[in-house]
N, C-alpha and C. Protein backbone atom coordinates (compact mmCIF):
# COMPACT_ATOMS: atom_id res chain seq x y z
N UNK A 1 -23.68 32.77 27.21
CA UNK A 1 -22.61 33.35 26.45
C UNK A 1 -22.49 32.64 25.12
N UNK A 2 -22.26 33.76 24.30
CA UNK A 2 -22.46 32.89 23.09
C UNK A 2 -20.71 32.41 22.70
N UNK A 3 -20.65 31.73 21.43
CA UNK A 3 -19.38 31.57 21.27
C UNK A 3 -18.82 32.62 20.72
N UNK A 4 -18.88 33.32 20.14
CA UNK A 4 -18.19 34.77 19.77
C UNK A 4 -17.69 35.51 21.41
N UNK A 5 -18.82 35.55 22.25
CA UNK A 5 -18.24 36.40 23.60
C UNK A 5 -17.43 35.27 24.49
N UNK A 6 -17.05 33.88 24.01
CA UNK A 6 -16.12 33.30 24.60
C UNK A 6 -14.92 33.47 24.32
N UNK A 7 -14.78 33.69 22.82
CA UNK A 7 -13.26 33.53 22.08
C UNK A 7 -12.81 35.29 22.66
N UNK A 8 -13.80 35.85 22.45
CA UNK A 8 -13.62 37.05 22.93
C UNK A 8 -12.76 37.08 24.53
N UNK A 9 -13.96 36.83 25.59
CA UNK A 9 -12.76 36.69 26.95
C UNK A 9 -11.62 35.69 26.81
N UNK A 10 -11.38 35.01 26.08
CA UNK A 10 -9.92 34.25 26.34
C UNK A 10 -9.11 34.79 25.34
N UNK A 11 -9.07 35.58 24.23
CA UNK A 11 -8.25 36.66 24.13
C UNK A 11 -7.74 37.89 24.84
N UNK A 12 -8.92 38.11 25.39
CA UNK A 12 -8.74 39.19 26.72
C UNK A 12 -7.87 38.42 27.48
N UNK A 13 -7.88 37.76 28.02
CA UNK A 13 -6.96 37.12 29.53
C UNK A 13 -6.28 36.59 28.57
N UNK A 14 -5.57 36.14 27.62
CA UNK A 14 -4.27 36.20 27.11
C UNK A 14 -3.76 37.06 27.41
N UNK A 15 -4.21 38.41 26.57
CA UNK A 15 -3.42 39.77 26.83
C UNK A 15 -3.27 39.99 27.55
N UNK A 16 -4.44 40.34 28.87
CA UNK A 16 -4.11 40.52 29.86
C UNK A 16 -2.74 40.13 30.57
N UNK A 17 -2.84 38.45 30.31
CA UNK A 17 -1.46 38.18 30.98
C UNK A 17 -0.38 38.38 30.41
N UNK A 18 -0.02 38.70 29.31
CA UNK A 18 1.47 39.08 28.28
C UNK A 18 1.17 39.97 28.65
N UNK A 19 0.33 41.29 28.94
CA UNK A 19 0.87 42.65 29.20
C UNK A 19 1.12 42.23 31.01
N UNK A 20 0.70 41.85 32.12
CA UNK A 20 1.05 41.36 33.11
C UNK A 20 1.76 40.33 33.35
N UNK A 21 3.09 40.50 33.32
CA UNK A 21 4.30 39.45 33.27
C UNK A 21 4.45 39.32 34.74
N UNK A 22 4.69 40.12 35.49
CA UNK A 22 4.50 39.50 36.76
C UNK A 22 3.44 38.64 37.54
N UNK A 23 2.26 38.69 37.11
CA UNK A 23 1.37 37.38 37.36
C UNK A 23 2.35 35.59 37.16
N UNK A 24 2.84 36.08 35.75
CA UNK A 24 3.51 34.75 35.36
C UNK A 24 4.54 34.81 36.25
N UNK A 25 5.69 35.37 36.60
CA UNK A 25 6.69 34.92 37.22
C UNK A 25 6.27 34.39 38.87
N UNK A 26 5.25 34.62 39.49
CA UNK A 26 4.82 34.32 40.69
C UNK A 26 4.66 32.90 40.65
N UNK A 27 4.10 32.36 39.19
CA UNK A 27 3.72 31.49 39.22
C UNK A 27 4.77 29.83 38.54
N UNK A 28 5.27 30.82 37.50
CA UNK A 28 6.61 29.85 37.41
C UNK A 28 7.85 29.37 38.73
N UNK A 29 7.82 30.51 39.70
CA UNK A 29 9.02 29.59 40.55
C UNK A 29 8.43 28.25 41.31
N UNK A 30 7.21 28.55 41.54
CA UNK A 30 6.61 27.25 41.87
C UNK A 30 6.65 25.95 41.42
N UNK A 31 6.33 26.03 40.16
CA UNK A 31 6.61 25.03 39.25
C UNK A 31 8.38 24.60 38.68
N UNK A 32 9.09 25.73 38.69
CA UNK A 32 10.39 25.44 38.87
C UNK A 32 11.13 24.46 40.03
N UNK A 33 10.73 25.24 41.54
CA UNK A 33 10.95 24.72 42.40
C UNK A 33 10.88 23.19 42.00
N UNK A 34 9.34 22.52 41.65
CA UNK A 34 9.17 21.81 41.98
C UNK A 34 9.63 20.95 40.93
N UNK A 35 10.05 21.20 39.90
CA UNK A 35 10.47 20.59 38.49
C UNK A 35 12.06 20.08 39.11
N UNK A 36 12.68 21.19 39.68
CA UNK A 36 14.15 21.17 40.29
C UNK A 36 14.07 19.94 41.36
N UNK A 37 12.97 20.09 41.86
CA UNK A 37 13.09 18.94 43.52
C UNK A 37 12.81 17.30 42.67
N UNK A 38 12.02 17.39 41.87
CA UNK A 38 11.83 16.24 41.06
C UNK A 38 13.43 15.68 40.44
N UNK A 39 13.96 16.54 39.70
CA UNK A 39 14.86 16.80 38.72
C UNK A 39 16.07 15.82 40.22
N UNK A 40 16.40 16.55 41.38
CA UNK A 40 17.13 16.02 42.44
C UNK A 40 16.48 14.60 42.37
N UNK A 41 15.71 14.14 42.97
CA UNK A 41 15.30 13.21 43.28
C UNK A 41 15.78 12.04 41.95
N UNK A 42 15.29 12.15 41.14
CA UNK A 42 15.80 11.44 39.52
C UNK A 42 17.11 11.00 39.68
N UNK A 43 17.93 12.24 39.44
CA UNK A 43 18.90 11.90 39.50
C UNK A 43 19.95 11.01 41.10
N UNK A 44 19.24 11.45 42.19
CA UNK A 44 19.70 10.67 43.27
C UNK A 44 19.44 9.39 42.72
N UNK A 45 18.15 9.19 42.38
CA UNK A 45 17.57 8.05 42.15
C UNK A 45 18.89 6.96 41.24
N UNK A 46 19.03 7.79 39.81
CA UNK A 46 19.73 7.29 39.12
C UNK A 46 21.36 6.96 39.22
N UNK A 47 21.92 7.96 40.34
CA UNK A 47 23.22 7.62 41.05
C UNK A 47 23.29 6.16 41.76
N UNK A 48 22.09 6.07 42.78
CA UNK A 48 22.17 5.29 43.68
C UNK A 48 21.98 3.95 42.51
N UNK A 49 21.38 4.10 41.63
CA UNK A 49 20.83 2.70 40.74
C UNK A 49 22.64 2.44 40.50
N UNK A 50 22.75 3.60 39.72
CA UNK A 50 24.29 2.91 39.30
C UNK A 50 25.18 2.54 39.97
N UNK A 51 25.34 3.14 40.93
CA UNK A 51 26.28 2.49 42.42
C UNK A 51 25.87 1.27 42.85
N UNK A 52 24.68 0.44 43.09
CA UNK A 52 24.28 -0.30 43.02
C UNK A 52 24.30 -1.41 41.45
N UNK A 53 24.60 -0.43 40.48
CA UNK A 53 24.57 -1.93 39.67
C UNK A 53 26.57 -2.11 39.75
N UNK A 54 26.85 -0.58 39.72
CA UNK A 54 28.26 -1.12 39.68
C UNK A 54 28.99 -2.00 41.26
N UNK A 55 28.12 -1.98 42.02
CA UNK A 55 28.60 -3.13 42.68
C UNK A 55 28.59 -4.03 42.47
N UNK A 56 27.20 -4.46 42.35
CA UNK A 56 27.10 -6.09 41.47
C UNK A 56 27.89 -6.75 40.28
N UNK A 57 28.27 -5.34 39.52
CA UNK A 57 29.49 -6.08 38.35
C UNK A 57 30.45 -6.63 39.57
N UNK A 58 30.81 -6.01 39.99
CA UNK A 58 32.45 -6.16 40.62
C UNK A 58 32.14 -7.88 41.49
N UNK A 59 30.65 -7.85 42.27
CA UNK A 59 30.48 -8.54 43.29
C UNK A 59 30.56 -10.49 42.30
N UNK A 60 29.66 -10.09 40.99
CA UNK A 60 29.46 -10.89 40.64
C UNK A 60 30.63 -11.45 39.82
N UNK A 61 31.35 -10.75 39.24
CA UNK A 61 33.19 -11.15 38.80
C UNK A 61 34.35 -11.44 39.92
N UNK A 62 33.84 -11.28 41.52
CA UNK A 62 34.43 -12.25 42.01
C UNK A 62 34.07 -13.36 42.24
N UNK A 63 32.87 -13.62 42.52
CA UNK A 63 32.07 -14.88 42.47
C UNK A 63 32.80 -15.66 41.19
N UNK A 64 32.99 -15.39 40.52
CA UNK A 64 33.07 -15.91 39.11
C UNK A 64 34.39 -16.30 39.11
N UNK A 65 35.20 -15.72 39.70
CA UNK A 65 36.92 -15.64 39.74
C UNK A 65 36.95 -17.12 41.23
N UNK A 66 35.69 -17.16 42.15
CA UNK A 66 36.07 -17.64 42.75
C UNK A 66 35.59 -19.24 43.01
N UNK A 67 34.52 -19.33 42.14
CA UNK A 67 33.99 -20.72 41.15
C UNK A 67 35.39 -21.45 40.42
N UNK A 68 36.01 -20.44 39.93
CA UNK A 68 36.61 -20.85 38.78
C UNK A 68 38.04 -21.41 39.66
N UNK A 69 38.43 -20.80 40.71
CA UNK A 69 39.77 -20.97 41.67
C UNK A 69 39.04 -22.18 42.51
N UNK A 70 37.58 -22.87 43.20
CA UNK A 70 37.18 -23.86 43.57
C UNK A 70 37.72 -25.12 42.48
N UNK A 71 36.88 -25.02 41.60
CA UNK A 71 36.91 -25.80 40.67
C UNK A 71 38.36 -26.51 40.24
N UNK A 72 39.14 -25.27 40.16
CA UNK A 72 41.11 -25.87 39.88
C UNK A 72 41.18 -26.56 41.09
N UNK A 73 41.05 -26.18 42.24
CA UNK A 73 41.70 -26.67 43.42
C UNK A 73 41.00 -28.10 43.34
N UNK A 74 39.82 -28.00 43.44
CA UNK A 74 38.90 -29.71 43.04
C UNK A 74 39.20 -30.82 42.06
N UNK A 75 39.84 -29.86 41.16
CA UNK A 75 40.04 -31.37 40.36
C UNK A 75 41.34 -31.45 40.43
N UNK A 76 42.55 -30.54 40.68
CA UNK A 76 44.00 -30.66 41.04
C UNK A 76 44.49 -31.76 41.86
N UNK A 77 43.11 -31.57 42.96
CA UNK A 77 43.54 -32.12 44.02
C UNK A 77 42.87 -34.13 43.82
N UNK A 78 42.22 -34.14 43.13
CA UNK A 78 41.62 -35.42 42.66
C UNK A 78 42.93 -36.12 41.33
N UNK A 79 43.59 -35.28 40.57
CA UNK A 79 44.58 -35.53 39.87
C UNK A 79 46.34 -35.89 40.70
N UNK A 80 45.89 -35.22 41.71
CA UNK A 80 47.64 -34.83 42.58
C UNK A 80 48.06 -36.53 42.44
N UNK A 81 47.45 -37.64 43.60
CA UNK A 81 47.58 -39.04 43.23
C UNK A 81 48.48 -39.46 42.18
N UNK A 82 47.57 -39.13 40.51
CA UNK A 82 48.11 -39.22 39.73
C UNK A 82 49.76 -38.97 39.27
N UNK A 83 49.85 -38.10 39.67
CA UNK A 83 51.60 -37.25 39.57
C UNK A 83 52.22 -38.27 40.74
N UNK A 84 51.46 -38.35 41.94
CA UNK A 84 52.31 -38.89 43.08
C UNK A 84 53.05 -40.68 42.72
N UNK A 85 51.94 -41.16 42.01
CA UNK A 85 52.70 -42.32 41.43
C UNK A 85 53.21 -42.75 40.32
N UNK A 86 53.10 -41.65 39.62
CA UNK A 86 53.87 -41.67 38.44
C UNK A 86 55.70 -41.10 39.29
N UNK A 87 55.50 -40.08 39.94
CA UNK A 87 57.06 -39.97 40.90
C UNK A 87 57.12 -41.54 41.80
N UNK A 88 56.49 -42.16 41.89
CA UNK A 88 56.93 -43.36 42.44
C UNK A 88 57.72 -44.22 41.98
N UNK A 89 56.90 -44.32 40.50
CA UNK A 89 56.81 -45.27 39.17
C UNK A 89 58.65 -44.81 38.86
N UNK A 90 58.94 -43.70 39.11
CA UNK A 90 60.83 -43.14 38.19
C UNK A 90 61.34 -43.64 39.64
N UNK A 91 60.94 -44.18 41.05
CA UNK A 91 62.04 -43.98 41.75
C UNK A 91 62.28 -45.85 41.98
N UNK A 92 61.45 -46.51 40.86
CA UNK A 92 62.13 -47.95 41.07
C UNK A 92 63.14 -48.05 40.19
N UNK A 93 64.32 -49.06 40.89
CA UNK A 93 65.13 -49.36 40.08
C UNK A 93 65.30 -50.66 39.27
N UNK A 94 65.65 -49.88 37.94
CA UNK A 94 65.38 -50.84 36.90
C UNK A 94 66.72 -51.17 36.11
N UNK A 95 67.03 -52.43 35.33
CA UNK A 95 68.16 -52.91 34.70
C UNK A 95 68.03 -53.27 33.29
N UNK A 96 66.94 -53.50 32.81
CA UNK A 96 66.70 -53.74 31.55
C UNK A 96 66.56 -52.60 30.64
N UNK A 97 66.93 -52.58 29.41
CA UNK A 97 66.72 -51.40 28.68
C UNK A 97 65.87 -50.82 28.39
N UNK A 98 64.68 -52.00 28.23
CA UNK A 98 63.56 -51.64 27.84
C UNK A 98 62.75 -51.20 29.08
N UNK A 99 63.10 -51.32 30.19
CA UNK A 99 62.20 -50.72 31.27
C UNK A 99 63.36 -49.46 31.59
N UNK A 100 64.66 -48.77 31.11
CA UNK A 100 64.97 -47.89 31.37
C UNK A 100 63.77 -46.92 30.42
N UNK A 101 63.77 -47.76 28.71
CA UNK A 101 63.17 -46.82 28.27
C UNK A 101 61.44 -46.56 28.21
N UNK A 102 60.92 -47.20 28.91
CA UNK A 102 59.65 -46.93 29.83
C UNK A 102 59.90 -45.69 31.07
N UNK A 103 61.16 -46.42 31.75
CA UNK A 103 60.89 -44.56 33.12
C UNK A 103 61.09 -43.68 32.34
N UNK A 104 61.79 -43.75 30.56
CA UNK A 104 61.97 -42.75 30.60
C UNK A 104 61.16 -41.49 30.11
N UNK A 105 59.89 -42.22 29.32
CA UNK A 105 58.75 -41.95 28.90
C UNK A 105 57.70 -41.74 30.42
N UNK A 106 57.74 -42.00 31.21
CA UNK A 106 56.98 -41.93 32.32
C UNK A 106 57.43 -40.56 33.05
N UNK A 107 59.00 -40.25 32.80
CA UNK A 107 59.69 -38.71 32.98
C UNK A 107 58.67 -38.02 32.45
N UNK A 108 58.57 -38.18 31.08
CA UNK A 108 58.12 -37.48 30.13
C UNK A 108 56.53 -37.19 30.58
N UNK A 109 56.07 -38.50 30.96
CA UNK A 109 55.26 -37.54 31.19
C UNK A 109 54.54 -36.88 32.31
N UNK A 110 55.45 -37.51 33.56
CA UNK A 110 55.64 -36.78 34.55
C UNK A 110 55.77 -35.27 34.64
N UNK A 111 56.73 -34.63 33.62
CA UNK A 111 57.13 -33.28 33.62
C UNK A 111 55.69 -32.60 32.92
N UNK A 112 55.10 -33.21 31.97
CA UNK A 112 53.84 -32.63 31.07
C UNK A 112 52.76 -32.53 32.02
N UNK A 113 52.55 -33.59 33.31
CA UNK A 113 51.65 -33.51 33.96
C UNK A 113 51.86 -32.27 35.08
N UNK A 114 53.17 -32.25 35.74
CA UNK A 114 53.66 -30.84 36.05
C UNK A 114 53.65 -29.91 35.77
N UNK A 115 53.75 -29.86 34.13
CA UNK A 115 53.73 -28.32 33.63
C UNK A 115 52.32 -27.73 33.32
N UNK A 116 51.31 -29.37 33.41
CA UNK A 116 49.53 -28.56 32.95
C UNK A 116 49.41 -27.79 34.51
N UNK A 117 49.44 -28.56 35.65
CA UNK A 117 49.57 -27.93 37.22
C UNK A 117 49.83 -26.41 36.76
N UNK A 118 51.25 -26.50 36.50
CA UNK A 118 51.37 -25.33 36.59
C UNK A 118 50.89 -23.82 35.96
N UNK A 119 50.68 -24.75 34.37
CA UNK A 119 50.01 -23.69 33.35
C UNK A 119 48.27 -23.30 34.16
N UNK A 120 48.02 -23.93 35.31
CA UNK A 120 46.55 -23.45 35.41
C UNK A 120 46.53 -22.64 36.82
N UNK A 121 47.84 -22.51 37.53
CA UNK A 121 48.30 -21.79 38.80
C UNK A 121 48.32 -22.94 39.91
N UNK A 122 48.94 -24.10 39.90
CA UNK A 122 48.96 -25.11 40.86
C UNK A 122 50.58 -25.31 40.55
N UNK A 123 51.00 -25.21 41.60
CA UNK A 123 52.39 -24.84 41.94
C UNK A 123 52.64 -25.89 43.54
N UNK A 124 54.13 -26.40 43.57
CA UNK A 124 54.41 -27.72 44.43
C UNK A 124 54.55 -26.37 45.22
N UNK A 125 54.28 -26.96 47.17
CA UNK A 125 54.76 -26.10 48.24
C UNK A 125 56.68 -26.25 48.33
N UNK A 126 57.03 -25.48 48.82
CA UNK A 126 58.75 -25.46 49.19
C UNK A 126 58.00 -26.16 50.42
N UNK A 127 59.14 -27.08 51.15
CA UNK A 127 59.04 -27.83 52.58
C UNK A 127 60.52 -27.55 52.70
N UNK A 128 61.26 -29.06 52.09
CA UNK A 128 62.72 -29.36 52.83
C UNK A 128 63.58 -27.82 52.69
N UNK A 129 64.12 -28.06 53.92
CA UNK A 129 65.10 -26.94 54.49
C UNK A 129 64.26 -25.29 55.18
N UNK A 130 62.86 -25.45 55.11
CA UNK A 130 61.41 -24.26 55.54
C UNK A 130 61.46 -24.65 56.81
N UNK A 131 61.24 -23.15 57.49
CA UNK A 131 60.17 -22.99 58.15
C UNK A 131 59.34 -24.02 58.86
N UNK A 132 58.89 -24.97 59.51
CA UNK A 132 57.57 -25.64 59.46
C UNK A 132 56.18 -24.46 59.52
N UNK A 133 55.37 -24.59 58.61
CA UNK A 133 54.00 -23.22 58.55
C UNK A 133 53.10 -24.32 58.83
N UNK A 134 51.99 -24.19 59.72
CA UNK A 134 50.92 -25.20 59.73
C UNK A 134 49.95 -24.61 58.65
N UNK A 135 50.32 -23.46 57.84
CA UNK A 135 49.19 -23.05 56.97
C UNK A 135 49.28 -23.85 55.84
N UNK A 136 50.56 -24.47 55.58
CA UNK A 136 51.10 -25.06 54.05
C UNK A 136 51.85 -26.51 54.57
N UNK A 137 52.14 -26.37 55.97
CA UNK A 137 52.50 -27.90 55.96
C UNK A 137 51.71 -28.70 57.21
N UNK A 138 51.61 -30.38 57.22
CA UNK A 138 50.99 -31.09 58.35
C UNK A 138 52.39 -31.83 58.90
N UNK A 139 52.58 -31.79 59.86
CA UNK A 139 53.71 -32.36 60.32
C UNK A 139 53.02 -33.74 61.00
N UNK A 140 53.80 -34.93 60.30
CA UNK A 140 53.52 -36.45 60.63
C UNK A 140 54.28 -37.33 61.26
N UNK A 141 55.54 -36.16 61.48
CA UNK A 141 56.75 -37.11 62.22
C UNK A 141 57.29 -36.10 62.63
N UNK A 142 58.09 -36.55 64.08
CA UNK A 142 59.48 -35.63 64.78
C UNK A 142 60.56 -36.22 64.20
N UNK A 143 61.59 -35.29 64.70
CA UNK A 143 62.74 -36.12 65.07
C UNK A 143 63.32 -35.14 65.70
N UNK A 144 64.48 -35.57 67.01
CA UNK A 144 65.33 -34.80 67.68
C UNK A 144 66.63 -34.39 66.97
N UNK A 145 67.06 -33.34 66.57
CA UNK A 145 68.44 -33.14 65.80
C UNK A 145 68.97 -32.19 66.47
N UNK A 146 70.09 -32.08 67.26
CA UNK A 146 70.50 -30.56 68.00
C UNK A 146 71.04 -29.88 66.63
N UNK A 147 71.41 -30.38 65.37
CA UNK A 147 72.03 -30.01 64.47
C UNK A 147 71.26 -29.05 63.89
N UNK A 148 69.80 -29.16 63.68
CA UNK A 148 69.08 -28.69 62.90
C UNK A 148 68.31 -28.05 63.80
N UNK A 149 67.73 -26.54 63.07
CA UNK A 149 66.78 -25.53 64.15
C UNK A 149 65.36 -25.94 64.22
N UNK A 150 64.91 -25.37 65.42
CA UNK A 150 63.71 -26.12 65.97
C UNK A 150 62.60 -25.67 64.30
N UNK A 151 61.40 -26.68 64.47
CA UNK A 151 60.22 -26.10 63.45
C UNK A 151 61.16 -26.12 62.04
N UNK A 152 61.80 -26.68 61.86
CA UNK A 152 62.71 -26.60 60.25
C UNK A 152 62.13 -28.24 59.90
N UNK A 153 61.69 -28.08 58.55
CA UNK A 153 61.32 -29.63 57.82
C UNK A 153 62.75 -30.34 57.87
N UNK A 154 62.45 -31.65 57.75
CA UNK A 154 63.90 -32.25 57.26
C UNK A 154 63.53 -32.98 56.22
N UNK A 155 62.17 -33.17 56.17
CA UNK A 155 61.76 -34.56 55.01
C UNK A 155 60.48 -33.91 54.39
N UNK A 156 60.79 -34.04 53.12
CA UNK A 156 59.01 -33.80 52.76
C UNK A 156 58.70 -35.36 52.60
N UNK A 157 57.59 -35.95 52.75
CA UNK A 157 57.05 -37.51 52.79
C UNK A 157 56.20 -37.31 51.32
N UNK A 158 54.94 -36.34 51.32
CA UNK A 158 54.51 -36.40 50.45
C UNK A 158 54.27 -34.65 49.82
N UNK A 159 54.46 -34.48 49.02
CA UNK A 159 54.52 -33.15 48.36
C UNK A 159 53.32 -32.47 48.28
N UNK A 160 53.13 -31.51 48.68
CA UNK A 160 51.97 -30.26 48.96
C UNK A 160 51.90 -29.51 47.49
N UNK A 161 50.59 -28.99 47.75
CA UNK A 161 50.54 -28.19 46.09
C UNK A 161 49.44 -27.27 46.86
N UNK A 162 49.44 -25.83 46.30
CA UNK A 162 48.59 -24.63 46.28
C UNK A 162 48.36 -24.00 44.83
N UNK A 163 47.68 -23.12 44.98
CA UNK A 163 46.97 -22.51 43.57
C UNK A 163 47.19 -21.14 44.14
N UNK A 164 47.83 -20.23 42.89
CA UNK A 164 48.27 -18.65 43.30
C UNK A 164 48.74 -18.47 44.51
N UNK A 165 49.33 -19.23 45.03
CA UNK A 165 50.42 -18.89 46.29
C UNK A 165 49.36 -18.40 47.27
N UNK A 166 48.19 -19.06 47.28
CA UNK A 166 47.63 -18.67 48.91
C UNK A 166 46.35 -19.57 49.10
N UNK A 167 45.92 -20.30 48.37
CA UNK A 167 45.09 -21.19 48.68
C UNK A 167 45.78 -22.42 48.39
N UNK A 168 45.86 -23.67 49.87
CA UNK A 168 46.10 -24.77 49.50
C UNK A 168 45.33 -26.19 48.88
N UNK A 169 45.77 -26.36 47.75
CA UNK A 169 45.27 -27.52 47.62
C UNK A 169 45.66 -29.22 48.09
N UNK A 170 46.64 -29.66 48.55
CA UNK A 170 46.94 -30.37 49.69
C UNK A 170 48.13 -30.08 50.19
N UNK A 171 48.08 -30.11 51.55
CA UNK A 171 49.01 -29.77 52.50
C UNK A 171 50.34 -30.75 52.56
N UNK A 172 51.71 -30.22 52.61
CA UNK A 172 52.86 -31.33 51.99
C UNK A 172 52.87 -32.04 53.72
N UNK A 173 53.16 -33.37 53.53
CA UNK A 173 53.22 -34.00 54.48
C UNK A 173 54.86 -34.05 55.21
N UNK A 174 55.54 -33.70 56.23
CA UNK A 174 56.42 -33.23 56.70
C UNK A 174 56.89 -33.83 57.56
N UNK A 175 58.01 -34.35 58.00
CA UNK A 175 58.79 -34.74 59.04
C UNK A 175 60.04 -33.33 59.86
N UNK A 176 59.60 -33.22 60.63
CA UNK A 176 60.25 -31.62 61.74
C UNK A 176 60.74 -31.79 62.89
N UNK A 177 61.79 -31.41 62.81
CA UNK A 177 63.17 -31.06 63.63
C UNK A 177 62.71 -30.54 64.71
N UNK A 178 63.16 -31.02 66.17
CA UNK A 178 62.38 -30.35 67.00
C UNK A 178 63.68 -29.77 67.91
């Protein structure tokens, strides 16, 4: 065949098929079908990716929230000491002026060391006149009082501290009414 009687039959079967349109449509749903089943698949594909990454945001910003709530409680609790004898340091009694005006700078900065606690969510537990909770308190002493109701603190000994009202960072040490 020469090249003239080639260009020739593939003009023919062009026409052929534009004047036979139903040849073509037999043959497009096939390829539809299968463009459509692809097209599903993709997109499942691409749902499930995003459901999957949007878990990991969420998973990995609590992780992050919960590094960061370790970390306060760790060094709060390595600082608490600190506060505990500085409240020691205001409960001696003193006569000289100049050691009034030492406690009174030691107030000072007693309350500043209180208020960083607090500015970072470390907050003192309530004890005296509570509940006894073994979740927030350790009880280290009885005492018999018919006066007072059973499981009620009477003494805090040493003061408890938590972070956002549900994780403790040390447990207040308690004397309870039995």
């Amino acid at each position: 065949m020469s090249k003239k009687e080639k260009e020739i039959k593939a003009e023919e079967e062009i026409l052929e098929e534009a004047e036979n349109p139903e040849a073509q449509e037999d043959e497009k749903p096939g390829i539809e079908d299968e463009l459509n089943e692809k097209l599903k698949e993709a997109n499942d594909k691409y749902m499930r990716l995003y459901a999957e990454f949007d878990n990991y945001k969420k998973r990995t910003q609590k992780e992050k929230e919960q590094r960061y709530a370790d970390a306060v409680i760790d060094v709060a609790a390595k600082i608490l000491p600190i506060g505990d004898n500085l409240e020691r340091a205001l409960q001696t009694e003193v006569s000289s002026e100049d050691a009034v005006r030492l406690k009174e700078g030691i107030d000072m900065v007693l309350k500043q060391f209180n208020d960083a606690l607090s500015d970072i969510g470390v907050t003192p537990i309530a004890a005296q006149g509570e509940q006894f909770d073994p979740n927030f308190h350790n009880a280290v002493m009885h005492i018999e009082d018919e006066t007072i109701d059973d499981n009620t603190v009477v003494e805090d000994l040493m003061r408890g501290y938590k972070y956002k009202d549900d994780r403790v960072v040390r447990h207040s040490m308690v004397k309870v009414a039995n």
